[in-house]
N, C-alpha and C. Protein backbone atom coordinates (compact mmCIF):
# COMPACT_ATOMS: atom_id res chain seq x y z
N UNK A 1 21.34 21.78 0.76
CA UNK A 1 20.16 21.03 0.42
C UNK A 1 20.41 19.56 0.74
N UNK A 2 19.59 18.92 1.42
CA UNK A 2 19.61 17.55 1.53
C UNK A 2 19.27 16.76 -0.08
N UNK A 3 19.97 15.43 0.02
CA UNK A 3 19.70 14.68 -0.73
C UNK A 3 18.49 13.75 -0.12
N UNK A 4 17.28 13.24 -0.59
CA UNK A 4 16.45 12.61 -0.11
C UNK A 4 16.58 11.33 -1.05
N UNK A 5 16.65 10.25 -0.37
CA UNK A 5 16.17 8.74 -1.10
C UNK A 5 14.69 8.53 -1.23
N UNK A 6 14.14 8.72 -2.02
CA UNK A 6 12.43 8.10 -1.90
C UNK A 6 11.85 6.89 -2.53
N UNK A 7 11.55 6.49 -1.64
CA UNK A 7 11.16 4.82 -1.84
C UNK A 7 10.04 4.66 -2.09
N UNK A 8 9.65 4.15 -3.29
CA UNK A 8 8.27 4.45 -3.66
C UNK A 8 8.40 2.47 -4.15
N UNK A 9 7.37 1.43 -3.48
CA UNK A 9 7.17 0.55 -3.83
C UNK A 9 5.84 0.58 -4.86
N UNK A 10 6.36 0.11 -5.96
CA UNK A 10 5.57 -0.31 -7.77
C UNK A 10 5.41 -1.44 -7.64
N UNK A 11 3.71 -1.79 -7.81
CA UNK A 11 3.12 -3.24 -8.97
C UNK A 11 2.00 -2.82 -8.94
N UNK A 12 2.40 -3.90 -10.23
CA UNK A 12 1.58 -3.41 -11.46
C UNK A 12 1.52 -1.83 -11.73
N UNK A 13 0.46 -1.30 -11.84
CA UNK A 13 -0.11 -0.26 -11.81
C UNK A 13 -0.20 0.92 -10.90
N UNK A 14 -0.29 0.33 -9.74
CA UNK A 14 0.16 0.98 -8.27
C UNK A 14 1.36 1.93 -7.85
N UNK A 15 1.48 2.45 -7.25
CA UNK A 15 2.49 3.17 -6.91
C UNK A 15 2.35 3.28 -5.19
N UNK A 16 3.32 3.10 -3.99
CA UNK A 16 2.72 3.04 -2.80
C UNK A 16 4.04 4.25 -2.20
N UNK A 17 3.61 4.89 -1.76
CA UNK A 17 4.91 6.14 -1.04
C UNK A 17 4.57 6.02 0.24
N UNK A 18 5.00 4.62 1.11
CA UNK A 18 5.25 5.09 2.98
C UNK A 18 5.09 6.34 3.26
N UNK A 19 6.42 7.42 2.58
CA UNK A 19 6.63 8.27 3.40
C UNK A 19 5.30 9.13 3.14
N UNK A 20 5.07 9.45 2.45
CA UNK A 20 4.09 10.33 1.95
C UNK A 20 2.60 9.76 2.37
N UNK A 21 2.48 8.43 2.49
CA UNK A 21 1.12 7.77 2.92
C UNK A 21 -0.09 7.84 2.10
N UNK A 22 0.71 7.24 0.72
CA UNK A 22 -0.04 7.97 -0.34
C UNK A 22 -0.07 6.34 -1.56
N UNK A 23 -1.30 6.04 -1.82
CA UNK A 23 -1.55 4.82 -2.60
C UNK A 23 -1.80 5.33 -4.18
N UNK A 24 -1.68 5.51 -4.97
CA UNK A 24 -1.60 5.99 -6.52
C UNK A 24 -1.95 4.50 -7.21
N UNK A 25 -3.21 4.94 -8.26
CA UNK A 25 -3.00 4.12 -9.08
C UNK A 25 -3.60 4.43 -10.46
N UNK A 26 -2.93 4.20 -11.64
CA UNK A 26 -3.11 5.41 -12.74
C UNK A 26 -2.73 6.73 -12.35
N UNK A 27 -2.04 6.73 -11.39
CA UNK A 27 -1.68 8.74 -11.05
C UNK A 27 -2.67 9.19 -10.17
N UNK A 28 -4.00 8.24 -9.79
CA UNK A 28 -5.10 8.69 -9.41
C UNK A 28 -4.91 8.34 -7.70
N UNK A 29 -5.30 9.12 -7.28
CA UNK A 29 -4.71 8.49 -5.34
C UNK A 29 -5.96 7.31 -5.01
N UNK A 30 -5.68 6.65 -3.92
CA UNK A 30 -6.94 5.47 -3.55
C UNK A 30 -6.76 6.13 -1.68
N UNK A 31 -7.67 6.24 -1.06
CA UNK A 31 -8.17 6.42 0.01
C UNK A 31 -7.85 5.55 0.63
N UNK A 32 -7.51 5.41 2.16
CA UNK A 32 -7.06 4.47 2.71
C UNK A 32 -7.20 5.01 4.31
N UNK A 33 -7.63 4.15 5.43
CA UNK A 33 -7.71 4.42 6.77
C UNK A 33 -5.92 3.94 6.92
N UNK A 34 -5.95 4.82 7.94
CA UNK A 34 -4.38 4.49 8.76
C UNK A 34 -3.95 3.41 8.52
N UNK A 35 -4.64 2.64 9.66
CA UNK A 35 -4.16 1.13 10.03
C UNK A 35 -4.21 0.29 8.65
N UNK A 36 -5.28 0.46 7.58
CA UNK A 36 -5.35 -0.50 6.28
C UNK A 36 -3.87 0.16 5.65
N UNK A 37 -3.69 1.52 5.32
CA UNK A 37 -2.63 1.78 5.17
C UNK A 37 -1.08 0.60 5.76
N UNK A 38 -1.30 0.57 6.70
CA UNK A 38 -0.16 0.00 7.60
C UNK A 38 0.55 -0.96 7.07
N UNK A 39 -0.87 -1.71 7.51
CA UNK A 39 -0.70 -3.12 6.40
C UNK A 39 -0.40 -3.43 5.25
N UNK A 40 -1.09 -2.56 4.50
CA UNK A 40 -0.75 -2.23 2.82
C UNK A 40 0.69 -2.63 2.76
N UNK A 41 1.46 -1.36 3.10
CA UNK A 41 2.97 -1.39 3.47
C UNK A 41 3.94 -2.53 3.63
N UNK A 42 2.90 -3.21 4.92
CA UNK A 42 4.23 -4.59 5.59
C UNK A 42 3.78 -5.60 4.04
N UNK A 43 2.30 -5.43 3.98
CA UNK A 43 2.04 -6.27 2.89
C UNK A 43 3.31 -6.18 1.64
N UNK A 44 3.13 -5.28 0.96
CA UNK A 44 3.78 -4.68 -0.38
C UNK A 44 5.29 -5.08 0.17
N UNK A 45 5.88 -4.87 1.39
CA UNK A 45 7.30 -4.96 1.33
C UNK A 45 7.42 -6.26 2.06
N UNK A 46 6.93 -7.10 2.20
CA UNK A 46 7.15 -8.34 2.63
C UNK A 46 6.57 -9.59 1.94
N UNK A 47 6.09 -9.17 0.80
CA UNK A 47 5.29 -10.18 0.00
C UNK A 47 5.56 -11.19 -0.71
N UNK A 48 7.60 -11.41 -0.77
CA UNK A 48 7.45 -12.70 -0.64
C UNK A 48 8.16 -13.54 0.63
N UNK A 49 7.61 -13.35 1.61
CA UNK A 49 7.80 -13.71 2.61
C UNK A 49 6.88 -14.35 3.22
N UNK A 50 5.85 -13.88 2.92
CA UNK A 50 4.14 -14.14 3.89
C UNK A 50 3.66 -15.19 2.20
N UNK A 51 2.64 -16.74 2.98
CA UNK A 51 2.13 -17.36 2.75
C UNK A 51 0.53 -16.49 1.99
N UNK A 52 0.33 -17.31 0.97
CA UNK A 52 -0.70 -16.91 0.03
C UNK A 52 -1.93 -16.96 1.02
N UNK A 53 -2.60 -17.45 2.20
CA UNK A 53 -3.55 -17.12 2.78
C UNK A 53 -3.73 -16.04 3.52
N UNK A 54 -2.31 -15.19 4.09
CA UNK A 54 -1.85 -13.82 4.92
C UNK A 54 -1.94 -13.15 3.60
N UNK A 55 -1.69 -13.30 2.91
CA UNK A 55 -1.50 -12.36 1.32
C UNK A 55 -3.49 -11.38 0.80
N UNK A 56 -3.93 -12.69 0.80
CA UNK A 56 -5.29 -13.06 0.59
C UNK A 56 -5.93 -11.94 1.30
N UNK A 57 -6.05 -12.50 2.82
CA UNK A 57 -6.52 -11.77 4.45
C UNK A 57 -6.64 -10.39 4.44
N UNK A 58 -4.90 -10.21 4.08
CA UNK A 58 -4.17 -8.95 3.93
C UNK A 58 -4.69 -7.89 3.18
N UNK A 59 -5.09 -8.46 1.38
CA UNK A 59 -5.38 -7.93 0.86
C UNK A 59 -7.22 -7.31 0.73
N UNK A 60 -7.90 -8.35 0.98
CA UNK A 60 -9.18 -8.22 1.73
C UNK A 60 -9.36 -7.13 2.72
N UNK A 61 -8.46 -6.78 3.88
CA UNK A 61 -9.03 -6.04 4.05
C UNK A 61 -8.69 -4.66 3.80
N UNK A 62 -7.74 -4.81 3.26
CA UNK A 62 -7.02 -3.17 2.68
C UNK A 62 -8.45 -2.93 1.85
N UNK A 63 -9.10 -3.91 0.45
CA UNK A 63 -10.19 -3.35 -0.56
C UNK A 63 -10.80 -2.69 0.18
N UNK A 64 -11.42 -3.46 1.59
CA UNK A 64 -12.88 -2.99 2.70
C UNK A 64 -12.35 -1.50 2.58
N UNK A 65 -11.27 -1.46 3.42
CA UNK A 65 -10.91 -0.44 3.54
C UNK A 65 -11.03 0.87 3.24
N UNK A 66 -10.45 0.84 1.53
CA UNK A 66 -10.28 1.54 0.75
C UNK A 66 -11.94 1.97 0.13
N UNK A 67 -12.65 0.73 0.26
CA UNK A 67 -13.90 1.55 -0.42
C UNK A 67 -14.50 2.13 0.94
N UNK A 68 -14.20 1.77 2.38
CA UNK A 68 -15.17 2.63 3.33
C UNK A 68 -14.76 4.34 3.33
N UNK A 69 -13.34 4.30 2.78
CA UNK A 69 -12.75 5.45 2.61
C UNK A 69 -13.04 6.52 2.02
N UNK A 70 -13.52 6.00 0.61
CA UNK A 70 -13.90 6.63 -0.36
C UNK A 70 -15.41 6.76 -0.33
């Protein structure tokens, strides 16, 4: 049996699984197109790296996203 590492990036409330491509929040999944997905990701794992207006941008359009999804 393999050992698997799973990297699941947490805030707040959120839960984000790359591998799985899967956004949780309350346990409840959030809908997401690919590419907003993508971003989500570099977003969440690079966030303190990127300036509060890329943060902003970033996050804007993941919401669009997520509600055209749903």
């Amino acid at each position: 049996m393999d050992n698997v590492v799973k990297h699941l990036l947490v805030f707040g409330s959120f839960r984000l699984d790359p591998e799985q491509r899967l956004l949780l929040r309350d346990q409840q999944p959030i809908p997401f197109s690919p590419k907003a997905f993508e971003l989500l990701v570099v977003l969440v794992q690079r966030s303190g790296e990127l300036d509060s207006s890329t943060m902003e941008s970033g996050q804007r359009i993941c919401m669009r996203s997520s509600f055209r999804a749903s």
